[in-house]
N, C-alpha and C. Protein backbone atom coordinates (compact mmCIF):
# COMPACT_ATOMS: atom_id res chain seq x y z
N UNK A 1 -2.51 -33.06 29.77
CA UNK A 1 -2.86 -31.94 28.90
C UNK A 1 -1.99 -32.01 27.65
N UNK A 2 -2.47 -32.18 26.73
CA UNK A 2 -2.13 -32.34 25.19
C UNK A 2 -1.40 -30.52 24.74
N UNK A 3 -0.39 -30.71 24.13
CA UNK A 3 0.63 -29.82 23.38
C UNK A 3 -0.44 -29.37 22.37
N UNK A 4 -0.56 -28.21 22.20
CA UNK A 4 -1.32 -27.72 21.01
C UNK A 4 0.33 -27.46 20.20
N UNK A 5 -0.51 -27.62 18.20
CA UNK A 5 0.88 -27.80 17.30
C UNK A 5 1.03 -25.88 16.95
N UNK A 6 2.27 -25.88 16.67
CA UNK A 6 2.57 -24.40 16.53
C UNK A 6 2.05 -24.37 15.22
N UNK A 7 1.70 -22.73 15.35
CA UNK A 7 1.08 -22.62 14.03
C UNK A 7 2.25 -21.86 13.37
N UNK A 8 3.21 -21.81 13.49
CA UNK A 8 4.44 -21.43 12.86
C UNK A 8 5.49 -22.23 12.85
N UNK A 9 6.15 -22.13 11.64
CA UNK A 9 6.97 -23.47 11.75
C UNK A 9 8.31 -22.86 11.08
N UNK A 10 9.02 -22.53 11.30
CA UNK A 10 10.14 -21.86 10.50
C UNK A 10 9.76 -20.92 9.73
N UNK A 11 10.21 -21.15 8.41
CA UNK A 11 9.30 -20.83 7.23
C UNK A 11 8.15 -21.23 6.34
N UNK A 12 7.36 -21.11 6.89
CA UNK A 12 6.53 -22.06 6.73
C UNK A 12 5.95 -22.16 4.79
N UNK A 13 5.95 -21.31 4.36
CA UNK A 13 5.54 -21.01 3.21
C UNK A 13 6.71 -21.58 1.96
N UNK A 14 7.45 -21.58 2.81
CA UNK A 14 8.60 -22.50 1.76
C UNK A 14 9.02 -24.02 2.02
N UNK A 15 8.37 -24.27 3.41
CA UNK A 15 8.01 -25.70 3.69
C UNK A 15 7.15 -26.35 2.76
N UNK A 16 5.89 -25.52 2.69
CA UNK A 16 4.41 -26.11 2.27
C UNK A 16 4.96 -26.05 0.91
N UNK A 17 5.72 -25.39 0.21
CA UNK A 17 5.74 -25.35 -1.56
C UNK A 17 6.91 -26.17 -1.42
N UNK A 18 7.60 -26.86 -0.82
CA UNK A 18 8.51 -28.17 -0.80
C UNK A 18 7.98 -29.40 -0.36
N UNK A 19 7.10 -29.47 0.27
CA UNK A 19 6.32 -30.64 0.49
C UNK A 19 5.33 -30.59 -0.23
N UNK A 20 4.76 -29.54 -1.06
CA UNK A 20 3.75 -29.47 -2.05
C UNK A 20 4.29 -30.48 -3.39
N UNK A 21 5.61 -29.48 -3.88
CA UNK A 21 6.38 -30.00 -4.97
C UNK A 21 7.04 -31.77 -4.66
N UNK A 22 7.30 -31.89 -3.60
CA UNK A 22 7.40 -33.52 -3.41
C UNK A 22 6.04 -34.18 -3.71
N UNK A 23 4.81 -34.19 -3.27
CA UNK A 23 3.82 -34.33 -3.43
C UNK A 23 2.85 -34.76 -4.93
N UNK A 24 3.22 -33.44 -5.87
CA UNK A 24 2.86 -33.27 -6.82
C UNK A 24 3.88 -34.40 -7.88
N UNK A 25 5.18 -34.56 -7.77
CA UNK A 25 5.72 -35.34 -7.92
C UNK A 25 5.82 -36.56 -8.23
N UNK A 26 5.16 -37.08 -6.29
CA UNK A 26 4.66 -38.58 -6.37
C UNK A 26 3.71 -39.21 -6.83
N UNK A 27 2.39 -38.41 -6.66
CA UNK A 27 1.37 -38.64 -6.53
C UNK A 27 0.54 -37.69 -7.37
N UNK A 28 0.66 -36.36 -7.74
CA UNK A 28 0.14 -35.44 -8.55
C UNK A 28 -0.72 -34.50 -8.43
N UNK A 29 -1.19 -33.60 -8.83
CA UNK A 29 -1.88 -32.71 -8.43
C UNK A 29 -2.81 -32.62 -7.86
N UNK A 30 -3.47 -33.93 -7.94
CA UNK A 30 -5.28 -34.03 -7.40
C UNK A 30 -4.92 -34.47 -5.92
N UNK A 31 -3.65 -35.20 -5.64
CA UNK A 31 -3.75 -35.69 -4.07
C UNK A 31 -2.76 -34.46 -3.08
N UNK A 32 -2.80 -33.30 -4.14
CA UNK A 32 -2.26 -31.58 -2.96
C UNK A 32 -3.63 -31.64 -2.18
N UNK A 33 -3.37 -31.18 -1.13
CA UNK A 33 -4.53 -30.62 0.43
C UNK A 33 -3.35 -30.13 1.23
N UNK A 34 -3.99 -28.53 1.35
CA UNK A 34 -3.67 -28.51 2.70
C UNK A 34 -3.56 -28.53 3.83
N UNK A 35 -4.96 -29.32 3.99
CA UNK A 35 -4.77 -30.14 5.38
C UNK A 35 -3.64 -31.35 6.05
N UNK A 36 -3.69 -31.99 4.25
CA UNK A 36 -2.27 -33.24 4.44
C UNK A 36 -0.92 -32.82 4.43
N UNK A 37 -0.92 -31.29 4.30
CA UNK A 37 0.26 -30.42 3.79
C UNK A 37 0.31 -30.54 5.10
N UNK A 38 -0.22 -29.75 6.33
CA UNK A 38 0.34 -28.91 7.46
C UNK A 38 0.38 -30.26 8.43
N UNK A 39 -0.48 -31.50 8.03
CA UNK A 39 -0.35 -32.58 8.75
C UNK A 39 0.99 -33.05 8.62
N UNK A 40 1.45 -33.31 7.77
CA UNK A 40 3.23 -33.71 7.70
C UNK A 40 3.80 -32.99 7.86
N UNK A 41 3.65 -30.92 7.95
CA UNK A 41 4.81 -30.43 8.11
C UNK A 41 4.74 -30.34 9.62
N UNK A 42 3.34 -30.15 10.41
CA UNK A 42 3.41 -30.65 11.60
C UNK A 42 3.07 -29.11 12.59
N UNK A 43 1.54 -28.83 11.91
CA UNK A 43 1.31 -27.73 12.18
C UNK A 43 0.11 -27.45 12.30
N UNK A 44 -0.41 -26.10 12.91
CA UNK A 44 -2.18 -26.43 12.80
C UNK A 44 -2.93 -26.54 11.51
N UNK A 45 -3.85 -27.18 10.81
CA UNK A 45 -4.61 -27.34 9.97
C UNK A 45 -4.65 -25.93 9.33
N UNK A 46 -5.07 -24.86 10.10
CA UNK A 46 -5.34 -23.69 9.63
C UNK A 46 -4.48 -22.86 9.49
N UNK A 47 -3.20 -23.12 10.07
CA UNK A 47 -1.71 -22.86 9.33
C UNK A 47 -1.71 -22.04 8.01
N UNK A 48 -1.68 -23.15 7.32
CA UNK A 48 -1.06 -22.97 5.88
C UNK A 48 -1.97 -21.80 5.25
N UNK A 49 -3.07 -21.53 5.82
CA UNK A 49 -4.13 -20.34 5.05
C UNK A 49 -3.34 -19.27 4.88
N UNK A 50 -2.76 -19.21 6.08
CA UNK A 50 -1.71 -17.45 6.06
C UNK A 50 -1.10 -17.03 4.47
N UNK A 51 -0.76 -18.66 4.20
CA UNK A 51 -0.11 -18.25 2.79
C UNK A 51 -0.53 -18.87 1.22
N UNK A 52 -1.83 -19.51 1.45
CA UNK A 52 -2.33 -19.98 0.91
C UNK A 52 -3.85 -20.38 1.22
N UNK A 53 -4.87 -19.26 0.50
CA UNK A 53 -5.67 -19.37 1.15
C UNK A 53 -7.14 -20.60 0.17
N UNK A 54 -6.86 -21.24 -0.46
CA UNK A 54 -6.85 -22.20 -0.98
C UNK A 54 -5.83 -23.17 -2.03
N UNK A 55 -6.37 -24.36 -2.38
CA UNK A 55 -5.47 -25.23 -2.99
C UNK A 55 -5.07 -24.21 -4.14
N UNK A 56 -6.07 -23.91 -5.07
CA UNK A 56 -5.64 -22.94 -6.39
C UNK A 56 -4.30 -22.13 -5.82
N UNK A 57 -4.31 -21.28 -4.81
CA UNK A 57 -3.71 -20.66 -5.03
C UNK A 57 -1.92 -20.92 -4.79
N UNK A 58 -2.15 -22.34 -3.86
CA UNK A 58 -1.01 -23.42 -3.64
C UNK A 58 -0.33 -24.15 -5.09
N UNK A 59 -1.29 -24.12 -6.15
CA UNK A 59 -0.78 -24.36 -7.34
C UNK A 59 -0.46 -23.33 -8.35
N UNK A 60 -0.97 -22.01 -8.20
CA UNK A 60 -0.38 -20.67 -8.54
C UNK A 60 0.76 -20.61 -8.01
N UNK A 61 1.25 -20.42 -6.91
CA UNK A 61 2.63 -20.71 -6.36
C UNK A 61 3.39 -21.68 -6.81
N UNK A 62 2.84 -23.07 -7.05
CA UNK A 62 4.08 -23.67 -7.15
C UNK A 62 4.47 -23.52 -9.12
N UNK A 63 3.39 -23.22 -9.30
CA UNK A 63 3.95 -23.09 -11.29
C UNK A 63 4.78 -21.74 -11.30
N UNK A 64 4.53 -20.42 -10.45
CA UNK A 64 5.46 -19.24 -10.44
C UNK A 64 7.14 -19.96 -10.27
N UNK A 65 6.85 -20.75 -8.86
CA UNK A 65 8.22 -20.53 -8.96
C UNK A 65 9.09 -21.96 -10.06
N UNK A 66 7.98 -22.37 -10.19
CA UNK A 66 8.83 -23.16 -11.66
C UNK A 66 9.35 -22.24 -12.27
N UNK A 67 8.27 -21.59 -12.81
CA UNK A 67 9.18 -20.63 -14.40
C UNK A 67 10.06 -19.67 -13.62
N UNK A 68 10.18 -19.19 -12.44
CA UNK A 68 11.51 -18.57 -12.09
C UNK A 68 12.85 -19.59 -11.80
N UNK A 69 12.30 -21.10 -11.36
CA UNK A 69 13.86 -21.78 -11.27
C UNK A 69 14.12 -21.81 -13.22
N UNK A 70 12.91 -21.84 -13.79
CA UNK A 70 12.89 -21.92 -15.04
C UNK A 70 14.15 -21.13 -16.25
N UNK A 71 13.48 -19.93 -15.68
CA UNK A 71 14.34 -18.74 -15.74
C UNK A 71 15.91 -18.60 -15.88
N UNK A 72 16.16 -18.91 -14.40
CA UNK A 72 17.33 -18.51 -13.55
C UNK A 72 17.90 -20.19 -14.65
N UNK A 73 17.75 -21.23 -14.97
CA UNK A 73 18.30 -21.92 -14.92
C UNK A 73 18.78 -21.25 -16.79
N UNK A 74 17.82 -20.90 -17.67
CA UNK A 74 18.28 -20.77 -18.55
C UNK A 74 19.45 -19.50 -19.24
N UNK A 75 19.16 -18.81 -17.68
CA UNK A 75 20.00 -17.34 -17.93
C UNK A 75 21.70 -17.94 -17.09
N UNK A 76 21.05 -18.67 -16.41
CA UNK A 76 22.86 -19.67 -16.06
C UNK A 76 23.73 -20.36 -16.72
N UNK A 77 22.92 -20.73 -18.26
CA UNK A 77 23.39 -21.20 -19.08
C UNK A 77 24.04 -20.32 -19.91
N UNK A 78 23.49 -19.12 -20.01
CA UNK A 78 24.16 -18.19 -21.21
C UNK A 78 25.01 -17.42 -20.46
N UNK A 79 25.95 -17.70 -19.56
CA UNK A 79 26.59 -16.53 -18.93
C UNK A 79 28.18 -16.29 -19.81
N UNK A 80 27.81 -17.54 -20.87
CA UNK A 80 28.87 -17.04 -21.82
C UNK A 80 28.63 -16.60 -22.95
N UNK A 81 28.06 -15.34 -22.71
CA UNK A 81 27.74 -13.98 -23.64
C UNK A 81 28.24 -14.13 -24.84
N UNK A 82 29.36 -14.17 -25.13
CA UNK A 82 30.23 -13.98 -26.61
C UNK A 82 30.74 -15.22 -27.16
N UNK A 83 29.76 -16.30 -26.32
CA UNK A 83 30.23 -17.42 -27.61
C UNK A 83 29.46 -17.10 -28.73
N UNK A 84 29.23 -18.05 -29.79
CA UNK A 84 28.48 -18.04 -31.15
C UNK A 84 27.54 -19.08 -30.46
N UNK A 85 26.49 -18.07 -31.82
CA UNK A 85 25.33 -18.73 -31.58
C UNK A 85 24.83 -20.39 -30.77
N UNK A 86 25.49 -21.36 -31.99
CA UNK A 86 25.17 -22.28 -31.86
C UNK A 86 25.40 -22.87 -30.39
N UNK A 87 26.30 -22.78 -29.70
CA UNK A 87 27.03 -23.02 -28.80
C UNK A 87 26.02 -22.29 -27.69
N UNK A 88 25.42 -20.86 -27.81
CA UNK A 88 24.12 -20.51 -26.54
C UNK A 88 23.47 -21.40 -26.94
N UNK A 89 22.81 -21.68 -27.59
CA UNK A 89 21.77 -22.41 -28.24
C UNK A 89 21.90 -23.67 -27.74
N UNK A 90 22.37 -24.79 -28.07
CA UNK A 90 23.19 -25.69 -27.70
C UNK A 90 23.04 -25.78 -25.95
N UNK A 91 23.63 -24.49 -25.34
CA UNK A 91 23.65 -24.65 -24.03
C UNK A 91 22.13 -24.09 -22.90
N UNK A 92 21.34 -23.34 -23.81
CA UNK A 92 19.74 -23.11 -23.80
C UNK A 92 19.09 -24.14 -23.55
N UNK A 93 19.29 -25.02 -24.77
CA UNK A 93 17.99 -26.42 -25.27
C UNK A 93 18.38 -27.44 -24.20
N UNK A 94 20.00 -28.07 -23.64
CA UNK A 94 20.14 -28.70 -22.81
C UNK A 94 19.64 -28.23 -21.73
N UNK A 95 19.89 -26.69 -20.95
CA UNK A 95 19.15 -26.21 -19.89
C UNK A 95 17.48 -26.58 -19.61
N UNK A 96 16.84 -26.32 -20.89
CA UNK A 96 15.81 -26.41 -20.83
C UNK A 96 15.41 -27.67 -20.50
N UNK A 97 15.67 -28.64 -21.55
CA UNK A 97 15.60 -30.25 -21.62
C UNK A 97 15.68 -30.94 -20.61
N UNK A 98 16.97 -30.23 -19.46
CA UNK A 98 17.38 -30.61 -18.21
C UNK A 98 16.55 -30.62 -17.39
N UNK A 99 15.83 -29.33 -17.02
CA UNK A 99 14.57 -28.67 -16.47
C UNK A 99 13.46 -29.64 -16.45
N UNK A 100 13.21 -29.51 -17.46
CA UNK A 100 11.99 -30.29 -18.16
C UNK A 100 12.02 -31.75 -17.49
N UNK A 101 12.99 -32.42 -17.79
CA UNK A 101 12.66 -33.62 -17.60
C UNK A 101 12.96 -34.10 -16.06
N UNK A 102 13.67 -33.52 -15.26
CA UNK A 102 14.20 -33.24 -13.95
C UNK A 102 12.86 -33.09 -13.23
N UNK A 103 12.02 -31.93 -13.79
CA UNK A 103 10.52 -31.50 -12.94
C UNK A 103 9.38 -32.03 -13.67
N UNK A 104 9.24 -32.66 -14.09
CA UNK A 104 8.28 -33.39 -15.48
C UNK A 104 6.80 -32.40 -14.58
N UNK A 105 6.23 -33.55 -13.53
CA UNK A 105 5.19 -33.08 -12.97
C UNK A 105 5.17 -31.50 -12.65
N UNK A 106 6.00 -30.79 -12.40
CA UNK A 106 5.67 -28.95 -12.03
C UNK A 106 5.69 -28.71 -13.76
N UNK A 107 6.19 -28.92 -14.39
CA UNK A 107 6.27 -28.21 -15.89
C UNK A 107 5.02 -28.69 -16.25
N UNK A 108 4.33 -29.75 -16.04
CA UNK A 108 3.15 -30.05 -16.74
C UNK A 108 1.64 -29.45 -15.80
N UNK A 109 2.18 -28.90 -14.90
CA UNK A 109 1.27 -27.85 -13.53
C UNK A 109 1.97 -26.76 -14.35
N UNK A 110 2.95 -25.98 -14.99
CA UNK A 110 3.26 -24.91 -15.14
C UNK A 110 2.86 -24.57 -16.49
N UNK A 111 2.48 -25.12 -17.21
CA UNK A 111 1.74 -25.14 -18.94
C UNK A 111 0.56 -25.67 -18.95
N UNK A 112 -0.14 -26.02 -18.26
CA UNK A 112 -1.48 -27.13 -18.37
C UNK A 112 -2.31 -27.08 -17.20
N UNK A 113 -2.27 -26.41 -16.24
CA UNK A 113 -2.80 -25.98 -15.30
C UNK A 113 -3.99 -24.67 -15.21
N UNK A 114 -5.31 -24.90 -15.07
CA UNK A 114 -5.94 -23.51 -15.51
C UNK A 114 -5.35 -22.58 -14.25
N UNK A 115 -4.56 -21.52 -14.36
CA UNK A 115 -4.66 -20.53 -13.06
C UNK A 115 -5.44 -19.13 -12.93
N UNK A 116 -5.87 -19.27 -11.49
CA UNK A 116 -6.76 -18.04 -11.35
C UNK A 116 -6.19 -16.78 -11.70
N UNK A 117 -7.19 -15.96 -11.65
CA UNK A 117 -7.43 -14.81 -12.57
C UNK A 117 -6.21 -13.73 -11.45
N UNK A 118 -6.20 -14.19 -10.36
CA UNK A 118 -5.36 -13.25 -9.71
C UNK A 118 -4.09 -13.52 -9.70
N UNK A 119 -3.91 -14.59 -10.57
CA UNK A 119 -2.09 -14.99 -10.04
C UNK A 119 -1.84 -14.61 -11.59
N UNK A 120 -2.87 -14.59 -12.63
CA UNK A 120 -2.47 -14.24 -14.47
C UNK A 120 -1.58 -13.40 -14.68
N UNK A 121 -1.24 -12.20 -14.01
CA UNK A 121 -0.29 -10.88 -13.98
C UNK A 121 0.64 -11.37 -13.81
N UNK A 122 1.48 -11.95 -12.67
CA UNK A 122 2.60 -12.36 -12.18
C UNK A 122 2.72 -13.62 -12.77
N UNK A 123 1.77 -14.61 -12.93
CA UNK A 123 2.48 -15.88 -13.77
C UNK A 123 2.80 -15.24 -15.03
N UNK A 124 2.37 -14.00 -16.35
CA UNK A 124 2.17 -13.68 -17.16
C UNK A 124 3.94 -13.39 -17.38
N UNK A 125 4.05 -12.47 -16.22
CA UNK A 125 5.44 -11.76 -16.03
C UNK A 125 6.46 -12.89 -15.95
N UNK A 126 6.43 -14.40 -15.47
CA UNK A 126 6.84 -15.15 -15.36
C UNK A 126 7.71 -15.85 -16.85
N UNK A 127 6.37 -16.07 -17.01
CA UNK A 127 6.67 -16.83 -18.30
C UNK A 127 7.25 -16.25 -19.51
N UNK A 128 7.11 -14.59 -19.27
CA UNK A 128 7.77 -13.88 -20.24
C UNK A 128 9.53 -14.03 -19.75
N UNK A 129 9.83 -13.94 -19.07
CA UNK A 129 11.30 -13.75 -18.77
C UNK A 129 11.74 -15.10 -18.75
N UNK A 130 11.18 -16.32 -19.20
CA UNK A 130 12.36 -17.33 -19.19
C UNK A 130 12.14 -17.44 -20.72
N UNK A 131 10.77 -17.09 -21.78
CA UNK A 131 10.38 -17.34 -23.28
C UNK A 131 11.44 -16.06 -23.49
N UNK A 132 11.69 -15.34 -22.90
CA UNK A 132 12.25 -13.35 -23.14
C UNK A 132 13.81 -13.79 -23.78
N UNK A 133 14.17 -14.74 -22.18
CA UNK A 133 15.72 -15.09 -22.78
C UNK A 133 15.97 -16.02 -23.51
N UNK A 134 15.23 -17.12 -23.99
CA UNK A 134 15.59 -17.89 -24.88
C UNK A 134 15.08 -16.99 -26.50
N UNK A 135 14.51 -16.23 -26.16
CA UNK A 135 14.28 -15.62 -27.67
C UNK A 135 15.80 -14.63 -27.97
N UNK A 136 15.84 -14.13 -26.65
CA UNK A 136 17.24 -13.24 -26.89
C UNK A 136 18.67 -13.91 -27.30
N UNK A 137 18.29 -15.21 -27.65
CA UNK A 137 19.67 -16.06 -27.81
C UNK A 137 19.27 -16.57 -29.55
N UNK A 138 17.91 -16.20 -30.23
CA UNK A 138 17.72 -16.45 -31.18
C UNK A 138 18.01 -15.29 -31.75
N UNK A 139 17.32 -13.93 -31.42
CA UNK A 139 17.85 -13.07 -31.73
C UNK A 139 19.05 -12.41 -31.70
N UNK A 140 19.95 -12.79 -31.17
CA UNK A 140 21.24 -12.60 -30.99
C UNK A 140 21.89 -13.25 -32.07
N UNK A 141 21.35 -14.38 -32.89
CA UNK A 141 22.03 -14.96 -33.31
C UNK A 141 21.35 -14.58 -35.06
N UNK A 142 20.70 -13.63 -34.96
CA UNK A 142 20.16 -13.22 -36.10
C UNK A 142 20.73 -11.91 -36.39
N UNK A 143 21.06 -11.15 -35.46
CA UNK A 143 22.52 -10.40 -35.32
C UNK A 143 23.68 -10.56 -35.60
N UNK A 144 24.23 -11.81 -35.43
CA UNK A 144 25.11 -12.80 -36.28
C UNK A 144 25.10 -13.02 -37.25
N UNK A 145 23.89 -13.02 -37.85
CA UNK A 145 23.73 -13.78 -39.20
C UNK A 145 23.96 -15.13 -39.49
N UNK A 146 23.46 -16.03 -37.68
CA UNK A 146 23.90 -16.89 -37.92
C UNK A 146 22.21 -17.61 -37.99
N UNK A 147 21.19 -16.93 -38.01
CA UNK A 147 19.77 -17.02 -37.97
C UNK A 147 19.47 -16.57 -39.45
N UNK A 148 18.24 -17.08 -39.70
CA UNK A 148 17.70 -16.13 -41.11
C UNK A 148 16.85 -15.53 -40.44
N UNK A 149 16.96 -14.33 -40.85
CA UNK A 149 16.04 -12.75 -41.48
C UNK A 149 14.35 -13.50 -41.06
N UNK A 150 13.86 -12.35 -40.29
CA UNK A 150 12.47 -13.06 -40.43
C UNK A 150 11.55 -12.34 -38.96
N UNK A 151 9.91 -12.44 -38.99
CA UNK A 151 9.45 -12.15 -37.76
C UNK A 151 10.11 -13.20 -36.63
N UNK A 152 10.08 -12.86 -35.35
CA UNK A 152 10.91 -13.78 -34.06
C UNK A 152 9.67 -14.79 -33.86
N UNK A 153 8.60 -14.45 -34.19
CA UNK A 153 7.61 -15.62 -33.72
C UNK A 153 7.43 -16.77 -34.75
N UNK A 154 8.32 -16.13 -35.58
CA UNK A 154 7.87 -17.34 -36.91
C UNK A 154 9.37 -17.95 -36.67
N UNK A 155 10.57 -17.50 -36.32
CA UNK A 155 11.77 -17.83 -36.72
C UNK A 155 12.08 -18.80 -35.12
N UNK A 156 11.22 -18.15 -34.26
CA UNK A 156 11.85 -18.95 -32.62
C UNK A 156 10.56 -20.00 -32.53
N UNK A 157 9.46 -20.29 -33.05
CA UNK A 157 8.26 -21.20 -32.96
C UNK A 157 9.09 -22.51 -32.81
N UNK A 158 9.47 -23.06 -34.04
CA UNK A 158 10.19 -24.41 -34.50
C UNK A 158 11.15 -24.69 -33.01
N UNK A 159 11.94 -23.69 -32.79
CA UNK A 159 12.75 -24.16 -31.45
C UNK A 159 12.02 -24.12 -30.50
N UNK A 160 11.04 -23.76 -30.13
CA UNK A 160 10.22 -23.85 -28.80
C UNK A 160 9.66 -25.38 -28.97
N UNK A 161 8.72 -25.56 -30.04
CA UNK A 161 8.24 -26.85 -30.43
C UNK A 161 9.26 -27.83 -30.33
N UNK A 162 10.48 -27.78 -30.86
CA UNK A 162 11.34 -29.24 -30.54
C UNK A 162 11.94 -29.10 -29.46
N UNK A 163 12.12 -28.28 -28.70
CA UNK A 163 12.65 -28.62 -27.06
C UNK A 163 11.91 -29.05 -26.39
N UNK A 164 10.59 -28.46 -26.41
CA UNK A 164 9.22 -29.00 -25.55
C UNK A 164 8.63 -30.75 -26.07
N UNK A 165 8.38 -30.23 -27.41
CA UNK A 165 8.42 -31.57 -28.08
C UNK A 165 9.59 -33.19 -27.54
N UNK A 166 10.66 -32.54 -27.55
CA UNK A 166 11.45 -33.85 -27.34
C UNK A 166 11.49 -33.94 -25.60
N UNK A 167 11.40 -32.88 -25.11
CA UNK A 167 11.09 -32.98 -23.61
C UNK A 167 10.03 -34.07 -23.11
N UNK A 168 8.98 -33.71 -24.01
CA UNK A 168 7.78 -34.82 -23.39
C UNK A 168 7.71 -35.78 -23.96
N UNK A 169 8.33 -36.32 -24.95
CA UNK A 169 8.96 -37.47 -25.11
C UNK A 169 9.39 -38.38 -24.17
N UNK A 170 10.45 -37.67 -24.08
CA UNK A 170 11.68 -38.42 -23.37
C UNK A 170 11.03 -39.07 -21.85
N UNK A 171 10.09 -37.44 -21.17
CA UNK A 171 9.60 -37.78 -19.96
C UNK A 171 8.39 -39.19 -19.97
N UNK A 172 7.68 -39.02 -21.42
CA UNK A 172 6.35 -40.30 -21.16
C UNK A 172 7.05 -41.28 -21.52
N UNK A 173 8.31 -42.12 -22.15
CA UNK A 173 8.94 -42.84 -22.18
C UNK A 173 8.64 -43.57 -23.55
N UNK A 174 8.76 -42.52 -24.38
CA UNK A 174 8.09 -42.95 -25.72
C UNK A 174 9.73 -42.64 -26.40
N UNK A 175 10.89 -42.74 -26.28
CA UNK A 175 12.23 -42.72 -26.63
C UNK A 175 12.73 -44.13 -26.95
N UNK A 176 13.17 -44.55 -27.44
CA UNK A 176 13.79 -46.11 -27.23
C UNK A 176 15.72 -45.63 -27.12
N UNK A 177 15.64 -46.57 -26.20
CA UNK A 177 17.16 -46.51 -25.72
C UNK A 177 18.53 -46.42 -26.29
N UNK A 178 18.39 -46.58 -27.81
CA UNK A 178 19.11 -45.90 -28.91
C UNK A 178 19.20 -44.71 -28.64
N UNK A 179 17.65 -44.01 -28.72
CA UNK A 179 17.73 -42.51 -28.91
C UNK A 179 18.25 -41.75 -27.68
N UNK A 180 18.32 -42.45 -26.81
CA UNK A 180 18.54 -41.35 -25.72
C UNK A 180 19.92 -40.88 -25.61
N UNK A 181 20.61 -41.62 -26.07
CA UNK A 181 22.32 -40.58 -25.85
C UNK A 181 22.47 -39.74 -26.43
N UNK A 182 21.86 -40.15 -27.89
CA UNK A 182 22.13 -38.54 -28.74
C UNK A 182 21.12 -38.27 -29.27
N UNK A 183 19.77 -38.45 -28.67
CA UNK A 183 18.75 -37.98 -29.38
C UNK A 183 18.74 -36.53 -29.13
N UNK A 184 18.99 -35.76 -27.76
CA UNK A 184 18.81 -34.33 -27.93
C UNK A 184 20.16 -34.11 -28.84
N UNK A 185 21.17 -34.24 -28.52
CA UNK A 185 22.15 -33.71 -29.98
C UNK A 185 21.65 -33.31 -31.39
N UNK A 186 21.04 -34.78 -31.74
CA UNK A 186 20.27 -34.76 -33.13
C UNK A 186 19.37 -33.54 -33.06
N UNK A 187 18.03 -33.22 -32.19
CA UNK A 187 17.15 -31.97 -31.66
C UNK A 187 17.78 -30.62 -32.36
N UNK A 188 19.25 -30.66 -31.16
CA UNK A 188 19.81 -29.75 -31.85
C UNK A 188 20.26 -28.88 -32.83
N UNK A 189 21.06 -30.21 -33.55
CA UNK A 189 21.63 -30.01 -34.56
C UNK A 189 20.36 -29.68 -35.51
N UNK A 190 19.39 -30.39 -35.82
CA UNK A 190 18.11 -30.02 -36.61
C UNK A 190 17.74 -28.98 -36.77
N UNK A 191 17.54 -28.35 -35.21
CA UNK A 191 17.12 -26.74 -34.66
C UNK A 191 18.48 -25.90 -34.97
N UNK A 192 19.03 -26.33 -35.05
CA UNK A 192 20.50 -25.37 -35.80
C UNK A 192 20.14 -25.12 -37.48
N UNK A 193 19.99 -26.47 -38.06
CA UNK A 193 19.99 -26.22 -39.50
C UNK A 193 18.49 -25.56 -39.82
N UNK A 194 17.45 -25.59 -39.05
CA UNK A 194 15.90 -24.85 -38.97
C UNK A 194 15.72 -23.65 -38.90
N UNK A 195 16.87 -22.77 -38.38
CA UNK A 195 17.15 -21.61 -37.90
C UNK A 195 18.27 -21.09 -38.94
N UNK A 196 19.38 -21.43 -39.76
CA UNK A 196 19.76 -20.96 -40.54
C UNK A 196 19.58 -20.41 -41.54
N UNK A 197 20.46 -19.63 -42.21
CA UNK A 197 19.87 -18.94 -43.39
C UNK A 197 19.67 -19.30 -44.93
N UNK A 198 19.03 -18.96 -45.39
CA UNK A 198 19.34 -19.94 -46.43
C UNK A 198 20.05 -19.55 -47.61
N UNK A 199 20.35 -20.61 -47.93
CA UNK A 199 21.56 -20.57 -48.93
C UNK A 199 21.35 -19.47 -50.09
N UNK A 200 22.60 -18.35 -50.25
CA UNK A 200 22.52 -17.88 -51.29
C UNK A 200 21.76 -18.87 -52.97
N UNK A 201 21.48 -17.76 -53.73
CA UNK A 201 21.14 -18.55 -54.58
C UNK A 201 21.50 -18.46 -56.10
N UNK A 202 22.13 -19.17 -56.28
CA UNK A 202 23.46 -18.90 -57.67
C UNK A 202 23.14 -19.30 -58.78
């Protein structure tokens, strides 16, 4: 008489979005199932429904909790409140860059992915709080006066574009090996002088 497989497995829901995210990784989004999911974590087929009651919604999950490691990673960076600008900034764009190129495949499921209409609220809420705090480090620094004067969507655009920009760079391997030691430095420094104010005028 054959062992029937438990349909509970620890945690199972944080199994399946770790063997999801390995997955997506290797092989990419089109070869997620969760049938091949609960087959390797070693569970009944019909398992994984409890928490995922199709693939969509297995890829709604795994782009949420991108932009929350997303998040958490860029608000870990600024926990030094009262430096100057450049220096959050500086420690933002590497966070991000880090992120980025560390999770290539979930960031490109977390921006480029159509998601259903029921996960739009909470991914919505998502994506605001990791765009929320990197804007609060532009605006902070326009408080300084170390930003120029200006709407935040016109003044933080340029830095969103070259972090993301040099991110997917770096990840499709379109960098040459010069650039990579100090090519994000250079990023930087650019997005420093892009964001300044401009020069009195005498």
């Amino acid at each position: 008489m054959t062992s029937r497989r438990p349909y509970h497995h620890g945690d199972l829901r944080a199994e399946l979005l770790s063997r999801a995210e390995e997955t997506l990784r290797e092989r990419g989004a089109g070869a997620l199932s969760l049938r091949e999911l609960a087959r390797d974590i070693g569970v009944s087929p019909a398992a994984p429904s409890r928490h995922f009651r199709t693939k969509q919604a297995l890829l709604d999950a795994l782009a949420l909790t991108g932009f929350e490691r997303l998040a958490d990673v860029i608000a870990a960076s600024q926990q030094d409140a009262g430096a100057p600008f450049p220096e959050r900034l500086d420690a933002a764009a590497r966070a991000y860059v880090d992120f980025a190129t560390t999770n290539a495949a979930l960031l490109d499921l977390m921006f480029s992915v159509k998601h259903s209409a029921d996960a739009a609220e909470v991914l919505g809420r998502a994506v605001h709080r990791w765009s929320d705090l990197l804007l609060e480090v532009i605006a902070g620094g326009q408080r300084e006066g170390a930003v120029r004067p200006g709407p935040m969507e016109r003044v933080a655009l340029p830095v969103f574009a070259a972090l993301h920009g040099y991110a997917g760079l770096a990840v499709g391997g379109f960098l040459p090996p010069e650039a990579m030691a100090d090519g994000l430095t250079d990023v930087i420094a650019a997005t420093l002088r892009g964001c300044a104010p401009d020069p009195p005028r005498g």
